[in-house]
N, C-alpha and C. Protein backbone atom coordinates (compact mmCIF):
# COMPACT_ATOMS: atom_id res chain seq x y z
N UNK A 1 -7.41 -4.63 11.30
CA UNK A 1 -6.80 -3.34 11.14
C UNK A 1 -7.86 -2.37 10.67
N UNK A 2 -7.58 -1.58 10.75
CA UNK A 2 -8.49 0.13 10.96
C UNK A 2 -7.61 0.69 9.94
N UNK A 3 -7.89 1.23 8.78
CA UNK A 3 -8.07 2.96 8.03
C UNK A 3 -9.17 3.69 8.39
N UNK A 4 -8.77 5.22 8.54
CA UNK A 4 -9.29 5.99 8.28
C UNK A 4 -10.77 5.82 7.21
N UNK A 5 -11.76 6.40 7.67
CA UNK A 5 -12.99 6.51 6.27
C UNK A 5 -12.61 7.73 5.74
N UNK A 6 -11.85 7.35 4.61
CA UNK A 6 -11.24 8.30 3.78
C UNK A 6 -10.94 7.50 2.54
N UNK A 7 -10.03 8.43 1.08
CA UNK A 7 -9.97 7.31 0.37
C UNK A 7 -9.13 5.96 0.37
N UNK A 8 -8.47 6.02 1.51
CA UNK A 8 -7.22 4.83 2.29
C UNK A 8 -8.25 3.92 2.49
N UNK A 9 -9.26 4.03 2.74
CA UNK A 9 -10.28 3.14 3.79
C UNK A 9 -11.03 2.18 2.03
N UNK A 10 -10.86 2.86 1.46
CA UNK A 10 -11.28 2.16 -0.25
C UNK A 10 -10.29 0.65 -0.51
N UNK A 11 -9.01 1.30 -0.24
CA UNK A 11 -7.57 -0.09 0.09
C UNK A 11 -8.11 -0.51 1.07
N UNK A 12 -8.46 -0.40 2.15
CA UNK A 12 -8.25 -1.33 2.94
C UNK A 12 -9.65 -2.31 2.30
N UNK A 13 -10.73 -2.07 2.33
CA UNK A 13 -11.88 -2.69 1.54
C UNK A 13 -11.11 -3.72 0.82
N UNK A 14 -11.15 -3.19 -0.59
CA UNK A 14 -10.09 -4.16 -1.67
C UNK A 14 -9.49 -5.28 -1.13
N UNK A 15 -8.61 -4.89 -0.14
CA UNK A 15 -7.47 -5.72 0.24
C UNK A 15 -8.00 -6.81 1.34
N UNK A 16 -9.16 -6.53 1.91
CA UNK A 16 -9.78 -7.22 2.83
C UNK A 16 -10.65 -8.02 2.10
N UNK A 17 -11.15 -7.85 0.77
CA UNK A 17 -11.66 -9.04 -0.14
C UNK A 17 -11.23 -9.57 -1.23
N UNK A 18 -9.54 -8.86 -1.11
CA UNK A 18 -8.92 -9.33 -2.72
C UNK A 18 -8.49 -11.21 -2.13
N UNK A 19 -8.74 -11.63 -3.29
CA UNK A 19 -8.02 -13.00 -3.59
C UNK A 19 -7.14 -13.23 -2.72
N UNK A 20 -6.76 -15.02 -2.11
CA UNK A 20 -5.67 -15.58 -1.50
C UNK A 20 -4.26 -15.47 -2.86
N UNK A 21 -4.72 -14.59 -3.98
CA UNK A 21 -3.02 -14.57 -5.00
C UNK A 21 -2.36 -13.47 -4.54
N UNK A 22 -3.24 -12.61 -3.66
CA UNK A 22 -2.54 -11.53 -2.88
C UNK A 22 -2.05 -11.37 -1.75
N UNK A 23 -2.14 -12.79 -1.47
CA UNK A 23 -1.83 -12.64 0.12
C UNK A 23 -0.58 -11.76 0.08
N UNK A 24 0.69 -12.15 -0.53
CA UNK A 24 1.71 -11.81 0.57
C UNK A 24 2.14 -9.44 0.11
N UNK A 25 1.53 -9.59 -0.89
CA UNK A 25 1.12 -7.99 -1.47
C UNK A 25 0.43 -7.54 -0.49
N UNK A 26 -0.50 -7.70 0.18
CA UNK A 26 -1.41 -7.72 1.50
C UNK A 26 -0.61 -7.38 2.53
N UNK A 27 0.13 -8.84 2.76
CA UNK A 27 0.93 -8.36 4.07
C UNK A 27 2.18 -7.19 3.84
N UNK A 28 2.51 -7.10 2.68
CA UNK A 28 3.53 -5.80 2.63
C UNK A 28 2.63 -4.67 3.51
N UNK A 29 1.77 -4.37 2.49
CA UNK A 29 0.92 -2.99 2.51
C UNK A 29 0.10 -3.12 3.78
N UNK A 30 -0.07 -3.65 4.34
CA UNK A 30 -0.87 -3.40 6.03
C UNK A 30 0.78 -3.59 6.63
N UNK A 31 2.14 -4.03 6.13
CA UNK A 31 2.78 -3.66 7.39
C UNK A 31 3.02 -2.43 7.80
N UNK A 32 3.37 -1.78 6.03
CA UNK A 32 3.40 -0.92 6.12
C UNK A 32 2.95 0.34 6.35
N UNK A 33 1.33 -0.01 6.32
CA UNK A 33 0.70 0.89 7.08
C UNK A 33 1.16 1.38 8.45
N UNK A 34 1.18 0.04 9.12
CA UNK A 34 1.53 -0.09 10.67
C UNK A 34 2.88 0.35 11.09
N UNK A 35 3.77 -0.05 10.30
CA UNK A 35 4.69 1.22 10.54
C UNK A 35 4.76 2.30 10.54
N UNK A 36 4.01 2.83 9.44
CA UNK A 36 3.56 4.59 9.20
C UNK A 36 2.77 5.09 10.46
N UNK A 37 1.87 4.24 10.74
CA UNK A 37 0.79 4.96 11.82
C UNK A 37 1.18 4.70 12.78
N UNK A 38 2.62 4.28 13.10
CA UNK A 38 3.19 4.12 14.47
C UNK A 38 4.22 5.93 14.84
N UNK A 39 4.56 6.41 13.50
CA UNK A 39 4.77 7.72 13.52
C UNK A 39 3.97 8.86 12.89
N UNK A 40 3.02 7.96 12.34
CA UNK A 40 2.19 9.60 11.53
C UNK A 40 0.52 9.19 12.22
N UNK A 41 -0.30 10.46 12.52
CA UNK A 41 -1.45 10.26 12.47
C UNK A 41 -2.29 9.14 11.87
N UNK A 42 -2.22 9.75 10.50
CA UNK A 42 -2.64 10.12 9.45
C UNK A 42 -1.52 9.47 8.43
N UNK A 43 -2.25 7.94 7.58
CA UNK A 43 -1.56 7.77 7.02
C UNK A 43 -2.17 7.68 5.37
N UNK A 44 -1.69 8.03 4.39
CA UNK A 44 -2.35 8.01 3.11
C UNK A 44 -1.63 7.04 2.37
N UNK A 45 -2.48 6.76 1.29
CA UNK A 45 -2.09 5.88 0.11
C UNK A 45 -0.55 6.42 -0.42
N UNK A 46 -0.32 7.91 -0.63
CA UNK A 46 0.68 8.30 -1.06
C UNK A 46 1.97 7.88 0.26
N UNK A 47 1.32 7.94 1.03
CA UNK A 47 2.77 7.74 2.17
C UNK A 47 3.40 5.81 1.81
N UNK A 48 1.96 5.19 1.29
CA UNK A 48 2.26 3.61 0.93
C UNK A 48 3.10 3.85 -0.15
N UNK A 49 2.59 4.29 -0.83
CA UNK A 49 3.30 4.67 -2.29
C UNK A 49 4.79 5.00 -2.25
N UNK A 50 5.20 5.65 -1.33
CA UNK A 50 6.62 6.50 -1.37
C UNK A 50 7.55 5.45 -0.28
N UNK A 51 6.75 4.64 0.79
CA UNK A 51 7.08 3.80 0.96
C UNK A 51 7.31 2.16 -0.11
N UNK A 52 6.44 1.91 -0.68
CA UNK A 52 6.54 1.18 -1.56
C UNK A 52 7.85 1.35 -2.33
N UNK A 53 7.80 2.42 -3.05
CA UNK A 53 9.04 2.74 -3.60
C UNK A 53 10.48 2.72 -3.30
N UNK A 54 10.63 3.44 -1.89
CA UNK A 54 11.84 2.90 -1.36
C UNK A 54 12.42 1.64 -1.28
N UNK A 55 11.44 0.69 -0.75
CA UNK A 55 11.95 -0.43 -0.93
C UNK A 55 12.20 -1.26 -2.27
N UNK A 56 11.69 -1.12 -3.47
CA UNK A 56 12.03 -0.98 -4.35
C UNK A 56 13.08 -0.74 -5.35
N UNK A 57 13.41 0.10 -4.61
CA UNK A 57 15.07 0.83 -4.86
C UNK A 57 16.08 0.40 -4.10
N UNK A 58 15.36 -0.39 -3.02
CA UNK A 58 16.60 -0.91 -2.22
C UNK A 58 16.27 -2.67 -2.13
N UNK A 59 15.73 -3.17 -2.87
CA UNK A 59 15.66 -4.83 -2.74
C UNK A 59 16.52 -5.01 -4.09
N UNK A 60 17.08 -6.04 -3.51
CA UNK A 60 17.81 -6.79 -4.97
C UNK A 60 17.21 -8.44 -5.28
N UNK A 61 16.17 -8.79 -4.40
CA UNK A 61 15.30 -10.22 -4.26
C UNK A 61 14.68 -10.27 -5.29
N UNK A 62 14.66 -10.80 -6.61
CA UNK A 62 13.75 -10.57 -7.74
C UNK A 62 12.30 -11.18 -6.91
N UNK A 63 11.95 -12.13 -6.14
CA UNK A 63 10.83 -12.58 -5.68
C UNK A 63 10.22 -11.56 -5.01
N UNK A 64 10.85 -10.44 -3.81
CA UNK A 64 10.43 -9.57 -3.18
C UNK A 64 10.26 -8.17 -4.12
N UNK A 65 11.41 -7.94 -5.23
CA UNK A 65 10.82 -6.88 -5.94
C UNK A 65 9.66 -7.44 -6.79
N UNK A 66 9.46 -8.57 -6.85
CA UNK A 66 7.60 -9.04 -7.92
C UNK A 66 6.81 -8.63 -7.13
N UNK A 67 6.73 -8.68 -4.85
CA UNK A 67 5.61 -8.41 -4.31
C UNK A 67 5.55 -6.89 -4.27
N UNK A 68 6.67 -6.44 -4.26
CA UNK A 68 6.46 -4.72 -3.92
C UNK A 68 5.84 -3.89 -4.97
N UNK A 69 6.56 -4.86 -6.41
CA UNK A 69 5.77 -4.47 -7.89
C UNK A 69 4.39 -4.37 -7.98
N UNK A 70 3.97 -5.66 -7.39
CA UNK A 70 2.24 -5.47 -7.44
C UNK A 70 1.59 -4.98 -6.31
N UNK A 71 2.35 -4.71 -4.96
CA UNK A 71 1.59 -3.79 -4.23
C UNK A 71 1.30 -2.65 -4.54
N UNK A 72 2.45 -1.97 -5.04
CA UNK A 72 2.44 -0.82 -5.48
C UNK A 72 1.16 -0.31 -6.41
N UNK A 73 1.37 -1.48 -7.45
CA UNK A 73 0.19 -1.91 -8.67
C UNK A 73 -0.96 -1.30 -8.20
N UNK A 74 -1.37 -2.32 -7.03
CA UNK A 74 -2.58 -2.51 -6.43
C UNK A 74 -2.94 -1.19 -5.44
N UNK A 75 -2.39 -0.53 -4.71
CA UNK A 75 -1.63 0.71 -4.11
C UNK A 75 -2.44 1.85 -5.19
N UNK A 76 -1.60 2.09 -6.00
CA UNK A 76 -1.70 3.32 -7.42
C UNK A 76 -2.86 2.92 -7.87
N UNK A 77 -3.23 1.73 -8.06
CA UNK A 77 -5.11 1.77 -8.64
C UNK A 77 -5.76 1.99 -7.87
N UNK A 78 -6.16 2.22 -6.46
CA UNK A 78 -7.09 2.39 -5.71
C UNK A 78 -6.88 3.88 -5.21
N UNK A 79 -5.77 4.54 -5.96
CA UNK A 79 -5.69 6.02 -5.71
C UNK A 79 -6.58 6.86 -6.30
N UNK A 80 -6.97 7.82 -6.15
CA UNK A 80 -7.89 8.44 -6.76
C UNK A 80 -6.47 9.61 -7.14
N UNK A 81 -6.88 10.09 -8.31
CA UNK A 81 -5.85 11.14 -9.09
C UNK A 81 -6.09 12.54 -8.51
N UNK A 82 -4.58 13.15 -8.44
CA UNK A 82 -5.16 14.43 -8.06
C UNK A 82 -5.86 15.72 -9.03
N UNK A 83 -6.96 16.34 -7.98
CA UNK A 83 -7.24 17.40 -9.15
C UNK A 83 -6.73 18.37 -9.01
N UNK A 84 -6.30 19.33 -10.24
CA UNK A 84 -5.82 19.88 -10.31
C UNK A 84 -6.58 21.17 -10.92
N UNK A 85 -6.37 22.36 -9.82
CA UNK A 85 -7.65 23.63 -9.97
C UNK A 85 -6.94 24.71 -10.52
């Protein structure tokens, strides 16, 4: 899989050398990429993020809300913060 060289392309790095304890956090967040970039250009960390979240709000799987918990985790740390001018 392909990101953008942008700061998305920082996740994909990470995620392409994080640990086999991430596998299945991994496969959330590249599906969800692939869903996004099947309707958006242009997909950002924040679009993972707001995706992340939804599902979140809508799983009741305590096993599946632990992977979405730490994608997200993993997601929000590789964000860079916005500045604010």
């Amino acid at each position: 899989m392909h990101f953008p060289v942008t700061e998305e392309s920082r996740l994909s790095d990470y995620l392409k050398h994080a640990g086999p304890q991430f596998h299945d956090e991994k496969d959330v967040i590249f599906s969800l990429y692939n869903e996004l970039s099947a309707v958006k250009n242009i997909v950002s960390n924040k679009d993972i993020i707001v995706s992340l979240l939804k599902k979140l709000e809508k799983e009741s799987d305590i096993v599946k809300l632990d992977i979405y918990r730490k994608a997200l985790e993993i997601v929000v740390q590789r964000t860079p913060d916005d500045v604010i001018y």
